[in-house]
Protein backbone atom coordinates (compact mmCIF):
# COMPACT_ATOMS: atom_id res chain seq x y z
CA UNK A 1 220.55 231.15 7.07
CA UNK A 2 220.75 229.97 10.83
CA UNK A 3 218.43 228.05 12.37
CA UNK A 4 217.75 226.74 16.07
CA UNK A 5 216.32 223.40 16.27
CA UNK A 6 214.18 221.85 19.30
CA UNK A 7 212.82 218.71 20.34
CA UNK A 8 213.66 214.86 21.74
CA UNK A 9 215.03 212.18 20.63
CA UNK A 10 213.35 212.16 17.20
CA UNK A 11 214.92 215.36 16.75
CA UNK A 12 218.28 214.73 18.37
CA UNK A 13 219.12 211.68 15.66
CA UNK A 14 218.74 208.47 18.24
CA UNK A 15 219.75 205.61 16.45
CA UNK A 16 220.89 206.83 13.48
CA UNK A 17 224.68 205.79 12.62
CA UNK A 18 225.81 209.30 14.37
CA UNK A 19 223.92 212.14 15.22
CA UNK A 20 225.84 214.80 15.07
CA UNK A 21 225.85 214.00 11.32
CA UNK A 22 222.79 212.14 10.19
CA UNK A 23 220.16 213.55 12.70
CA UNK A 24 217.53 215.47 10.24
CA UNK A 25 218.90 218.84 11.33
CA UNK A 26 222.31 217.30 10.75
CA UNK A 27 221.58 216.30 7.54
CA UNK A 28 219.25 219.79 6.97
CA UNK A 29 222.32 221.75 7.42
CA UNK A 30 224.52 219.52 4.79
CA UNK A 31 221.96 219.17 2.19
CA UNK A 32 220.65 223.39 2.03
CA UNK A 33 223.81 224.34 3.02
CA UNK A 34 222.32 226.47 6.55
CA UNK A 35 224.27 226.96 10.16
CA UNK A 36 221.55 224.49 12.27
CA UNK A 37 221.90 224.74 15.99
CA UNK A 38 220.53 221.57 17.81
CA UNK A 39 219.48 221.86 21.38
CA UNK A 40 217.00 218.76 20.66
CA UNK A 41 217.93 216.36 23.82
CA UNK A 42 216.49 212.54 23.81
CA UNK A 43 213.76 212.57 26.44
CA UNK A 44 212.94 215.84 26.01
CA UNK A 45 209.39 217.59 27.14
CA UNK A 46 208.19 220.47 25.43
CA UNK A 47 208.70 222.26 28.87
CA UNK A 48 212.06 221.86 28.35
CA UNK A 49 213.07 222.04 25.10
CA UNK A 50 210.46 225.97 25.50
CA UNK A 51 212.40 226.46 28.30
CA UNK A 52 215.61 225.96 26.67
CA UNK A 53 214.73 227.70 23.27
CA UNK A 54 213.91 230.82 25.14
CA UNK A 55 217.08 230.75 27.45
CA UNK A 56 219.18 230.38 23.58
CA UNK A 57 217.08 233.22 21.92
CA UNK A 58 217.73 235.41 24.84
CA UNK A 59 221.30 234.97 24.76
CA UNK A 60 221.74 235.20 21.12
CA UNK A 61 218.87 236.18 18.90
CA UNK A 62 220.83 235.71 15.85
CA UNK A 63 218.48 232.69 14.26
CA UNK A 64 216.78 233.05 11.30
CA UNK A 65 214.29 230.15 12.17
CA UNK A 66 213.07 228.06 14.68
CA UNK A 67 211.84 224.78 14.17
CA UNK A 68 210.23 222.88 17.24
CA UNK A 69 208.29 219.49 16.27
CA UNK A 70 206.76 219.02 19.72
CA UNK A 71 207.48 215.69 22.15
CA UNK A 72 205.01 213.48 23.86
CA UNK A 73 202.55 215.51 25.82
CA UNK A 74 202.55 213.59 28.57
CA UNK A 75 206.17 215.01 29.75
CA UNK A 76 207.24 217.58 31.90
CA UNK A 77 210.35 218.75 33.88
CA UNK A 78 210.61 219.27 37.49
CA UNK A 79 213.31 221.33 39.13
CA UNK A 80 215.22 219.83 42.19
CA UNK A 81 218.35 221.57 43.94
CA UNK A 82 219.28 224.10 41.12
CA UNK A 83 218.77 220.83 38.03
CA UNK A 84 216.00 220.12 35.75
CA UNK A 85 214.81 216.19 35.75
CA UNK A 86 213.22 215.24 32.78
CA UNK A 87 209.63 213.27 33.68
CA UNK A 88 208.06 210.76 31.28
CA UNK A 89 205.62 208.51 33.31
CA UNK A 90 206.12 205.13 31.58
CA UNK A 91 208.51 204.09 34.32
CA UNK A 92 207.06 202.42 37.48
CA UNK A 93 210.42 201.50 38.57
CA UNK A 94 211.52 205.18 39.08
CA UNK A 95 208.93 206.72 42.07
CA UNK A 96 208.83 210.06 40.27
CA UNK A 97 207.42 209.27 36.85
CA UNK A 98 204.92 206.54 39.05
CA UNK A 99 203.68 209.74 41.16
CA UNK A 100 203.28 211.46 37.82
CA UNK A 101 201.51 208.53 36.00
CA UNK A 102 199.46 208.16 38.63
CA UNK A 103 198.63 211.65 38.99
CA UNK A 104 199.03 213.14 35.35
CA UNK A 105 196.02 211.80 32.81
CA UNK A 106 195.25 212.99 29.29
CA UNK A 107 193.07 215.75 30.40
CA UNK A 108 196.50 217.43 32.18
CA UNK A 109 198.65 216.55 28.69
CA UNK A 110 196.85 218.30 26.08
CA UNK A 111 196.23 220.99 28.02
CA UNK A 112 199.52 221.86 29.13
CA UNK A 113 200.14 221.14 25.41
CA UNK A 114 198.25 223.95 24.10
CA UNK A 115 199.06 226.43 27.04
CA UNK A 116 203.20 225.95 26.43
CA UNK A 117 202.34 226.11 22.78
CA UNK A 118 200.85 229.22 22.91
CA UNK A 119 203.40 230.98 25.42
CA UNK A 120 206.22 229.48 23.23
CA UNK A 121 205.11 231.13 20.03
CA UNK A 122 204.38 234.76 21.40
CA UNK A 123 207.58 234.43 22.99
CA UNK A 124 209.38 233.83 19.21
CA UNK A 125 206.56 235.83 17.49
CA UNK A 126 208.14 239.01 20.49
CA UNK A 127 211.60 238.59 19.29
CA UNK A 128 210.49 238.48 15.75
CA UNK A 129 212.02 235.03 14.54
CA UNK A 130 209.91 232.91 12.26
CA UNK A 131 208.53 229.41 13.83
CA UNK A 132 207.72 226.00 12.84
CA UNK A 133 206.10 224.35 15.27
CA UNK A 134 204.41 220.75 14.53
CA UNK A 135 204.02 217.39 16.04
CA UNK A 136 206.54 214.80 15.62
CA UNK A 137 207.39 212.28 18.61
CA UNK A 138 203.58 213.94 19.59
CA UNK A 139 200.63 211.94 18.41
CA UNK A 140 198.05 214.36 18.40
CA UNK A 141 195.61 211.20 17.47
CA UNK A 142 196.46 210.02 21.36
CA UNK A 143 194.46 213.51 22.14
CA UNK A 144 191.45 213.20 19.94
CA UNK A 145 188.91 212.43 22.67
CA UNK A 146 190.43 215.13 25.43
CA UNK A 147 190.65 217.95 21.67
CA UNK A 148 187.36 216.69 20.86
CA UNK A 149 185.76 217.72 24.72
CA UNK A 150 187.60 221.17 23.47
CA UNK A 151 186.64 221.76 20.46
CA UNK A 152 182.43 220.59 20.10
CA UNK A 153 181.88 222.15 23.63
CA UNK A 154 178.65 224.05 22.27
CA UNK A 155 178.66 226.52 25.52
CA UNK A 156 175.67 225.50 26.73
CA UNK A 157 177.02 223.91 30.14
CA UNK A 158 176.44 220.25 28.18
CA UNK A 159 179.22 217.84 29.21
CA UNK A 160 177.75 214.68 29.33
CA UNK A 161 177.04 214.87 25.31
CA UNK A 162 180.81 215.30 25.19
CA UNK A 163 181.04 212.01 27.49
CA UNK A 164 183.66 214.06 29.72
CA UNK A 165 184.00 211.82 32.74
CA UNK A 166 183.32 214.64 35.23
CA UNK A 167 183.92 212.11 38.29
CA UNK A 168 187.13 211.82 37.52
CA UNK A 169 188.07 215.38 37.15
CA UNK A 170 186.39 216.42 40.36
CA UNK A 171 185.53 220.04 38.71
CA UNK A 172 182.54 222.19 38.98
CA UNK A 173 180.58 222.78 36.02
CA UNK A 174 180.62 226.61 36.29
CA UNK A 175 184.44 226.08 36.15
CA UNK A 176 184.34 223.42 33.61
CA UNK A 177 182.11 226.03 31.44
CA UNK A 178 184.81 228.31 31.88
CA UNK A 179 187.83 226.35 31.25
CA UNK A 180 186.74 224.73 27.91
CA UNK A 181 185.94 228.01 26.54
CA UNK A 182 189.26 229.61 27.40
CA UNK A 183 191.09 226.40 25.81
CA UNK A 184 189.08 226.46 22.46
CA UNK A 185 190.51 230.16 22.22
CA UNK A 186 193.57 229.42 22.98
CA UNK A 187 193.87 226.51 20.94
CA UNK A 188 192.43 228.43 17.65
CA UNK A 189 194.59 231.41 18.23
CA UNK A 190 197.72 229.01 18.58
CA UNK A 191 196.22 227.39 15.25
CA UNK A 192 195.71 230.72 13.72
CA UNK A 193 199.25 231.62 14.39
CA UNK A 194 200.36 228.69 13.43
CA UNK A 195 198.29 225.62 11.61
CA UNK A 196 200.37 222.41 11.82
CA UNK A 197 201.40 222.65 15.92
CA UNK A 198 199.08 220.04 16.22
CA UNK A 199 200.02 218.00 12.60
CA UNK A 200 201.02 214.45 13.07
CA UNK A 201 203.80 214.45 10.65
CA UNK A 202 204.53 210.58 11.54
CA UNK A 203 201.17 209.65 10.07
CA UNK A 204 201.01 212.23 7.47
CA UNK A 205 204.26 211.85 5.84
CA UNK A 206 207.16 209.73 7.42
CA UNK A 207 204.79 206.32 7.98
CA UNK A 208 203.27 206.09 4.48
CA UNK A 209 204.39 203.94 1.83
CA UNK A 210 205.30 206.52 -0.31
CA UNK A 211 207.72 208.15 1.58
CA UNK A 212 209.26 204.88 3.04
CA UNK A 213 210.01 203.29 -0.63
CA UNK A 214 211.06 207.22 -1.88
CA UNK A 215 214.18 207.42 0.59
CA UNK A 216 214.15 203.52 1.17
CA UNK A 217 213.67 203.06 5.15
CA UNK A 218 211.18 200.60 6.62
CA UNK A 219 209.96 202.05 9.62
CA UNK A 220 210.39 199.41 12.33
CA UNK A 221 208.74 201.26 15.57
CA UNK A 222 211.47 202.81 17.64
CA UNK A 223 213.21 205.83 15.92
CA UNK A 224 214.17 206.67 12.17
CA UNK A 225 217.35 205.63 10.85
CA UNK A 226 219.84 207.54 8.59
CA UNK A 227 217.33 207.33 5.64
CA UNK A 228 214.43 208.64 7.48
CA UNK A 229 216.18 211.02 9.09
CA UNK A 230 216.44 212.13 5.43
CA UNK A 231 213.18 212.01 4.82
CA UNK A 232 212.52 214.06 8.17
CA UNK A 233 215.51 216.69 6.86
CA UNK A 234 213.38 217.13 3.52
CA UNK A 235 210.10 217.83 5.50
CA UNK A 236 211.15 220.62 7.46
CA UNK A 237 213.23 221.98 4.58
CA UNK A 238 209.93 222.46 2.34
CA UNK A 239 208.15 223.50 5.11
CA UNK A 240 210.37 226.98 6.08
CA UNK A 241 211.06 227.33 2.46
CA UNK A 242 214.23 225.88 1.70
CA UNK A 243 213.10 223.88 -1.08
């Protein structure tokens, strides 16, 4: 079996003891004994590591599998003179991400999240390769108010039972109307096609006691070490069926 892994840091092994060995597809590939492929870069937005997937596939459609546990929504890529820049706004120092953080909010994040979601899997489900795709580095729990406007929109124009603060996003309601019942598609179709793209796996699995004394890693708040790597290399076996 081959697979083609995608992703950011979480997925590229930072901080483990190497990660060309001990990341969790690293340790994926040793363990089931599979060819993994890992394009995961630390940093990494889900434009990019889309972007990337699709430019691999293209080139060589020989995979198997494709797992993609999906980075921080509020990332995206910009392209200047022929290079992609990584953007994370978190860093007022560097002008870019400021113009980003200051004009990127929540609203923008999750739904650019379900719109590359949703392009990314047709694109795999096209070319006929199975997909994984899950939250990981993404805290969907972050998006519960902005997924909430999305989800208990009753279509009956509304918004101010969903306390949506309409000042802010400067939108008309016809458009508004519109827009939230496009999303709510979307976002059950790309739940339809596939149910965990929104899972928090960190809160679900790797964070609880269980699974911290099991593989013997206290999580510490920055990323996993070799033992939850592990841990993370067990999770996405099970889930594609390795296990």
């Amino acid at each position: 079996m081959r697979i083609l892994t995608l992703g950011d840091s979480w997925t590229y092994g930072t901080e483990s003891s190497d990660p060309e060995t001990m990341s969790w597809p690293a340790q994926l590939a040793q363990k089931y004994k599979v060819e993994v492929v890992n394009l995961a870069k630390g940093g990494s937005s889900n434009q990019r590591a889309a972007r990337i997937g699709i430019e691999e596939l293209c080139r060589d459609s020989n995979y198997d599998y494709v797992i993609f546990p999906l980075a921080p929504a509020s990332r995206t890529e910009i392209l200047k003179v022929g290079k992609w820049y990584q953007v994370w706004p978190t860093n007022p120092s560097n002008p870019v991400d400021r113009i980003f953080a200051e004009c990127w909010h929540p609203w923008n994040d999750v739904q650019n999240t379900i719109m590359s979601s949703f392009y990314f899997i047709h694109s795999i489900q096209a070319l006929g390769i199975p997909l994984f795709m899950t939250g990981l580095s993404l805290h969907p729990s972050r998006h519960a108010q902005e997924l909430s406007w999305i989800m208990n929109y009753k279509n009956n124009n509304d918004f101010n039972s969903l306390n949506m603060p309409l000042d802010t996003f400067n939108i008309g309601i016809k458009d508004l109307d519109r827009k939230l019942k496009s999303l709510k598609a979307i976002h059950l179709k790309n739940l339809e096609l596939q149910p965990e793209y929104l899972h928090d796996v960190l809160e679900s699995y790797y964070l609880t006691d269980e699974i911290q004394t099991q593989y013997n890693y206290k999580h510490n708040g920055g990323h996993p070490n070799n033992q939850g790597y592990c841990a993370l290399a067990d999770y996405f076996a099970d889930k594609i069926g390795l296990n």
